[in-house]
N, C-alpha and C. Protein backbone atom coordinates (compact mmCIF):
# COMPACT_ATOMS: atom_id res chain seq x y z
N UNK A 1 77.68 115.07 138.84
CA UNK A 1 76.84 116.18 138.47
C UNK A 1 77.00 117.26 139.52
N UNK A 2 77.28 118.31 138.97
CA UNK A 2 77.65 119.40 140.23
C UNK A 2 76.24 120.03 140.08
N UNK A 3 76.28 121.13 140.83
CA UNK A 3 75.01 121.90 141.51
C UNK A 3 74.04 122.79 140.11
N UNK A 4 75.14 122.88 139.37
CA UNK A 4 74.73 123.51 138.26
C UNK A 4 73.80 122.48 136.95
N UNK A 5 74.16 121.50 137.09
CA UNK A 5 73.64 121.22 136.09
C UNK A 5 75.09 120.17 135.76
N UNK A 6 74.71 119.09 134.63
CA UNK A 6 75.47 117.82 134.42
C UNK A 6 76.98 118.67 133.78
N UNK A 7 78.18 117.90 134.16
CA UNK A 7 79.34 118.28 133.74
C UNK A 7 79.45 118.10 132.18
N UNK A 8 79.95 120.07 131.66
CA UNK A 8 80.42 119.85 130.43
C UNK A 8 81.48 118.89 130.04
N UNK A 9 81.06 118.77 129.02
CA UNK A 9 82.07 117.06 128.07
C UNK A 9 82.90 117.78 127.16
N UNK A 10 84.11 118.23 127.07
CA UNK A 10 84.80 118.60 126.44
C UNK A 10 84.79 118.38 124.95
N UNK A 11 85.15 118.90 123.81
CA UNK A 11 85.49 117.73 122.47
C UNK A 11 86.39 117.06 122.78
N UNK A 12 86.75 116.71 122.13
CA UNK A 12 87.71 115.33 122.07
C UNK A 12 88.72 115.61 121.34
N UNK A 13 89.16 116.27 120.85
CA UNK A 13 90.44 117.18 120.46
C UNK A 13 90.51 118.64 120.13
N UNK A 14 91.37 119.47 119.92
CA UNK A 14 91.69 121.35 120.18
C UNK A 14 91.17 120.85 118.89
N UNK A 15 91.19 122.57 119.17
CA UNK A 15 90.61 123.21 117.58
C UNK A 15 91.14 123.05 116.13
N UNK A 16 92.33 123.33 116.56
CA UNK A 16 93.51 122.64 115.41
C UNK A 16 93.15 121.44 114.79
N UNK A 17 92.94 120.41 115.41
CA UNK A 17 92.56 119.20 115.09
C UNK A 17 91.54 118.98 114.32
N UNK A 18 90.18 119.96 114.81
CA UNK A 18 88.59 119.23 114.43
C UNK A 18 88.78 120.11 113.28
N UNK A 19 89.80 121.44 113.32
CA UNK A 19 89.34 122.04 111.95
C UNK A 19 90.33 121.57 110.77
N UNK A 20 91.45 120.65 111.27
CA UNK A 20 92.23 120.03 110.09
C UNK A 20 92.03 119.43 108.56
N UNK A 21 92.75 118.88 108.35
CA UNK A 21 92.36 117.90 107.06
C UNK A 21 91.63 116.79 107.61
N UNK A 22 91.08 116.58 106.60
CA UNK A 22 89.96 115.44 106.68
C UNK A 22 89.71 114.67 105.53
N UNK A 23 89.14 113.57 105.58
CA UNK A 23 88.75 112.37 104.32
C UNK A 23 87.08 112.34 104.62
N UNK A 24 87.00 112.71 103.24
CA UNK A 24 85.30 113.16 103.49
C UNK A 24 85.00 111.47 101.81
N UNK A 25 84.06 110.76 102.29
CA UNK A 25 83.21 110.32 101.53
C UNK A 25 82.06 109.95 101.60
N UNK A 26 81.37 109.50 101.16
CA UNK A 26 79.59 109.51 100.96
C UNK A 26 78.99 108.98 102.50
N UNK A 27 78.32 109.84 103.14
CA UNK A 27 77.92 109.60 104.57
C UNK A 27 79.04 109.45 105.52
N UNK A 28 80.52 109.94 105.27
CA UNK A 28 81.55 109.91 106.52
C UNK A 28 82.05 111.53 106.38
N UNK A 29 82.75 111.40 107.62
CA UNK A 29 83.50 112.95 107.29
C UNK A 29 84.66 112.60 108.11
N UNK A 30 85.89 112.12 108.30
CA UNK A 30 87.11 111.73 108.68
C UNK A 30 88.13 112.69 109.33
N UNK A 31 88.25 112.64 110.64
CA UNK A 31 89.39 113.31 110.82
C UNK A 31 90.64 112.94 110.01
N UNK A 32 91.68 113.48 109.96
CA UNK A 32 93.08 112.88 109.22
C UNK A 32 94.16 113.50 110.04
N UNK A 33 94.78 111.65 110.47
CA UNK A 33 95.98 111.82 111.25
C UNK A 33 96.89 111.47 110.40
N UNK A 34 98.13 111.33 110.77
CA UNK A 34 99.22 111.13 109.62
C UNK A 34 100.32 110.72 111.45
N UNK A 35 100.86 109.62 110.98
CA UNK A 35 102.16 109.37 112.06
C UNK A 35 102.37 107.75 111.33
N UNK A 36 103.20 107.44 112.15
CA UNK A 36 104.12 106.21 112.34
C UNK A 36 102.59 104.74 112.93
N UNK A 37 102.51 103.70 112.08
CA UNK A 37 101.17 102.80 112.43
C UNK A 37 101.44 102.84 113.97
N UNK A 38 102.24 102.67 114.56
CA UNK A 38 102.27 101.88 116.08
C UNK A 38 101.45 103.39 117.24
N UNK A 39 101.07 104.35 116.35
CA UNK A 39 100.53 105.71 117.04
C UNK A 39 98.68 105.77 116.42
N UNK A 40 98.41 104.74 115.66
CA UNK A 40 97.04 104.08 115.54
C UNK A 40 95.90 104.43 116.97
N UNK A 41 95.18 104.82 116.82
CA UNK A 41 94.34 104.46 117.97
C UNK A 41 94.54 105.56 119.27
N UNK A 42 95.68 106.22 118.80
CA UNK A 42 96.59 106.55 120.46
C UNK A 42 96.20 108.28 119.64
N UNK A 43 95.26 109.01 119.70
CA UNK A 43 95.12 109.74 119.65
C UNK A 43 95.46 111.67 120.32
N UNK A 44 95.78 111.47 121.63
CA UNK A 44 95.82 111.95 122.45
C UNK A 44 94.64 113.04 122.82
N UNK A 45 93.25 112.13 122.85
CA UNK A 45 91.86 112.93 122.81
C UNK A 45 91.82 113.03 124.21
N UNK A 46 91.14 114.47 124.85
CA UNK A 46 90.93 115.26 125.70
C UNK A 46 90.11 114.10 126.55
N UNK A 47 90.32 114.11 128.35
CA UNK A 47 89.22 113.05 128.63
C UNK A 47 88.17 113.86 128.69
N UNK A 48 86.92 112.75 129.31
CA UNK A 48 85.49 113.46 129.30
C UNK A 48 85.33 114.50 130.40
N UNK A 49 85.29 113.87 131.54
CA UNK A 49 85.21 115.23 132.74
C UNK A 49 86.71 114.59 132.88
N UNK A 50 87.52 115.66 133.81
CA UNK A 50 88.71 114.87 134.19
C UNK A 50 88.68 114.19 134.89
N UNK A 51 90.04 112.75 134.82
CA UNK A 51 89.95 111.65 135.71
C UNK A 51 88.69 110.22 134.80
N UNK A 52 88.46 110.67 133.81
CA UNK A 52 87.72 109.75 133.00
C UNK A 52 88.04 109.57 131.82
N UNK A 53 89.36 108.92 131.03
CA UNK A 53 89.18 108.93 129.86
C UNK A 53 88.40 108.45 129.03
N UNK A 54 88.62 109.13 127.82
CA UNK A 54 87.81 109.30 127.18
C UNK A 54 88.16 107.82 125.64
N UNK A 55 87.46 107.09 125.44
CA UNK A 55 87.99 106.21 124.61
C UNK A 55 87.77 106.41 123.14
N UNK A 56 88.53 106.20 122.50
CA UNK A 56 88.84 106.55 120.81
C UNK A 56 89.31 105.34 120.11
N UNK A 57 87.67 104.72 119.19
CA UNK A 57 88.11 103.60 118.66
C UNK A 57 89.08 103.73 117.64
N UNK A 58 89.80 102.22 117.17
CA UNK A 58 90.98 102.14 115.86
C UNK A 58 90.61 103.08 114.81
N UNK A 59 91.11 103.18 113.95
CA UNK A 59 91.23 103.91 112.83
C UNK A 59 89.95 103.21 111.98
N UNK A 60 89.01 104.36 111.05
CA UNK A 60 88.41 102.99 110.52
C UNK A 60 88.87 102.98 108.89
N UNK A 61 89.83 104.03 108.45
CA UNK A 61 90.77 103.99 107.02
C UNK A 61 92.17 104.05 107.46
N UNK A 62 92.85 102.99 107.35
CA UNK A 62 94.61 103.48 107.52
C UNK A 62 95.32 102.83 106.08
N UNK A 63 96.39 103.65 105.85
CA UNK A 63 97.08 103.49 104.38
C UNK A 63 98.23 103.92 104.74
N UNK A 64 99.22 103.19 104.65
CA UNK A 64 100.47 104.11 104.35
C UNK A 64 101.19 104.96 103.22
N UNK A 65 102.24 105.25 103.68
CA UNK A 65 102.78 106.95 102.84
C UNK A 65 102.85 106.46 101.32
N UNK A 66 103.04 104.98 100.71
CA UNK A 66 103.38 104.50 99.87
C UNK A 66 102.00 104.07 98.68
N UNK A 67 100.97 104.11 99.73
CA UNK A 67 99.38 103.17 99.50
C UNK A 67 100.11 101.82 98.57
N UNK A 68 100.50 101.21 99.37
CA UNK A 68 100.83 99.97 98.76
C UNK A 68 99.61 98.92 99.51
N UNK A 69 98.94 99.17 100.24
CA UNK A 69 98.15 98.47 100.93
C UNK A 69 97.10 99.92 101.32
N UNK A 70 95.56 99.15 102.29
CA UNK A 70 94.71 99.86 102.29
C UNK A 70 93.67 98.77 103.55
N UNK A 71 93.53 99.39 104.82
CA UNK A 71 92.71 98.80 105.33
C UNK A 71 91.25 99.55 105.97
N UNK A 72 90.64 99.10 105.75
CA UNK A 72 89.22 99.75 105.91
C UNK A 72 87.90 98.93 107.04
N UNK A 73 87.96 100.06 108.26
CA UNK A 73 87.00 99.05 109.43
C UNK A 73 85.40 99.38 109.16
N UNK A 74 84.33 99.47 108.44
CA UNK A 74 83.72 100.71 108.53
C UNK A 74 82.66 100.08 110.01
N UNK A 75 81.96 101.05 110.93
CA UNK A 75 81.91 100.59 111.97
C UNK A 75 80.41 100.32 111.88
N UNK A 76 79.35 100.05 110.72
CA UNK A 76 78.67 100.19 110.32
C UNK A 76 78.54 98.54 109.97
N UNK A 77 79.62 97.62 109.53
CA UNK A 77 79.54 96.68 108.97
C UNK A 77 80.56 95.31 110.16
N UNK A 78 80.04 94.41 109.73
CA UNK A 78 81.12 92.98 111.03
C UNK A 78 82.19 92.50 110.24
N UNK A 79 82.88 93.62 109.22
CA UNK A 79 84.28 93.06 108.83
C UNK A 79 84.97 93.89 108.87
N UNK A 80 86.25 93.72 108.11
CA UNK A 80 87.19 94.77 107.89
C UNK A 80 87.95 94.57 106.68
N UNK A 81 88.04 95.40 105.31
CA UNK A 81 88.31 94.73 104.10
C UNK A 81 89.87 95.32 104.09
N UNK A 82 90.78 94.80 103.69
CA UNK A 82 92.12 95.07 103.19
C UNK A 82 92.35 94.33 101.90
N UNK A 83 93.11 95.86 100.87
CA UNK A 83 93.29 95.79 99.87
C UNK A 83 94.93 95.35 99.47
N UNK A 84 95.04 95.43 98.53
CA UNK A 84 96.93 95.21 98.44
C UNK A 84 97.22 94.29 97.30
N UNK A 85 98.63 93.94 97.16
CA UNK A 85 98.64 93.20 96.25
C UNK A 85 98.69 91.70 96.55
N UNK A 86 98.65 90.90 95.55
CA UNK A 86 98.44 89.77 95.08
C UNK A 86 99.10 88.90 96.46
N UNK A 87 100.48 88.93 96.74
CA UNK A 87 101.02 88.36 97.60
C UNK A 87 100.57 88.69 99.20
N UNK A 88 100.14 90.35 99.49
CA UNK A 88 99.68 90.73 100.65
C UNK A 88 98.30 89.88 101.14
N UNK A 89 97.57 89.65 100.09
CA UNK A 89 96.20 88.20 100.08
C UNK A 89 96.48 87.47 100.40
N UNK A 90 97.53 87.15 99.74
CA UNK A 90 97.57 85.27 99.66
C UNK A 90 98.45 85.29 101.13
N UNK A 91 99.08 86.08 101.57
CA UNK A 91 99.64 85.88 102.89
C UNK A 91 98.38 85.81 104.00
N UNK A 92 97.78 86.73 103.98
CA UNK A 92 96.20 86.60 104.91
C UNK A 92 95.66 85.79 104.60
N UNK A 93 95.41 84.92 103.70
CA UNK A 93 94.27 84.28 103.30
C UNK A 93 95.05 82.54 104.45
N UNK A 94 96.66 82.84 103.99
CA UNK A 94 97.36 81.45 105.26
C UNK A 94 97.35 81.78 105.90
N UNK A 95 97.25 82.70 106.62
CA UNK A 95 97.25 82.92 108.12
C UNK A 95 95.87 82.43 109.03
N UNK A 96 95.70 80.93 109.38
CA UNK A 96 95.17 80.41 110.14
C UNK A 96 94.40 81.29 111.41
N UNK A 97 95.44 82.25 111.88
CA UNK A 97 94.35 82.73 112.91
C UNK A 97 93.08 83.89 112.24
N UNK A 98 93.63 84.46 111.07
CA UNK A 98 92.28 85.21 110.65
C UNK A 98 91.68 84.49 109.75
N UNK A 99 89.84 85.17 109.98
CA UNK A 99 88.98 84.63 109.38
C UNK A 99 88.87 85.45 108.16
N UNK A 100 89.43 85.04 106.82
CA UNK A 100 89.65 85.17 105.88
C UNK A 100 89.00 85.28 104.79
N UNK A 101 88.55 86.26 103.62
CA UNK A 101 87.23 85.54 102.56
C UNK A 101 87.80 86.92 101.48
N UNK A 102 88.14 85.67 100.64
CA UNK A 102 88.62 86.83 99.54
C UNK A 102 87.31 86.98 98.33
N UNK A 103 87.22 88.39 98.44
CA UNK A 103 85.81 89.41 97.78
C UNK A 103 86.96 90.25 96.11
N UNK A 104 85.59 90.18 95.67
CA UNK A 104 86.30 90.96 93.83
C UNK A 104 85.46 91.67 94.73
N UNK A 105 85.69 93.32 93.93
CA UNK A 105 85.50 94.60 94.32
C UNK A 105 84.09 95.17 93.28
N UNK A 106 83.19 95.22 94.12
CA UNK A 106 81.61 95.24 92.93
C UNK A 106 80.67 95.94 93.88
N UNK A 107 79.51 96.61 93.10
CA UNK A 107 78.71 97.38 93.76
C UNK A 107 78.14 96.91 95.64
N UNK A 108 77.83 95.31 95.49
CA UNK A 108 77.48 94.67 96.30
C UNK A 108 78.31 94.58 97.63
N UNK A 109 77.77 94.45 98.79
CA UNK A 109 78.22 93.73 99.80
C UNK A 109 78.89 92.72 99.87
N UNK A 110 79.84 91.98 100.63
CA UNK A 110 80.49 90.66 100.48
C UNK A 110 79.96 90.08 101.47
N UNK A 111 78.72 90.02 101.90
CA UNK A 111 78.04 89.37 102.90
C UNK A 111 76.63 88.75 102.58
């Protein structure tokens, strides 16, 4: 805290950015990035004061260019639902290390 009063906090990305495209649905408003998955997460957001970065959780909608698949974190809820086809399931559903629970798609919660 300098003499003035507590250090301004920058946004978290230029102007370009916050005024971009976006994915807006019922109670969200989404920035929209577009790159290569392995650039997930890696935002390149401004730190807070300098010398402190600033942390920027995962994505909480990612889809690729194809939407052959669809994964969704919302940060609101303790899962993460991914959509896809028939075989993209049944591959998650064997995969032993995730905790797995296949949901039909209905007004309700899967919890």
């Amino acid at each position: 805290m300098g003499r003035g009063g507590p250090a301004e906090i920058p946004p978290a990305f230029p102007p370009e950015v916050l005024t971009g495209p976006r994915v807006e649905i019922p109670n969200r408003n989404y920035l929209l990035f577009r790159g290569p998955l392995s650039d997930a997460g890696h935002w390149g957001a401004v730190d807070m004061p300098p010398g402190h970065p600033r942390l920027i959780n995962s994505p909480n909608l990612i889809w690729p260019f194809d939407r052959a698949w669809f994964v969704a974190s919302e940060v609101d809820l303790p899962w993460t639902g991914v959509g896809g086809e028939s075989a993209l399931v049944e591959e998650l559903l064997a995969d032993a290390v995730l905790d797995v629970e296949p949901v039909s798609l209905g007004p309700e919660l899967p919890y």
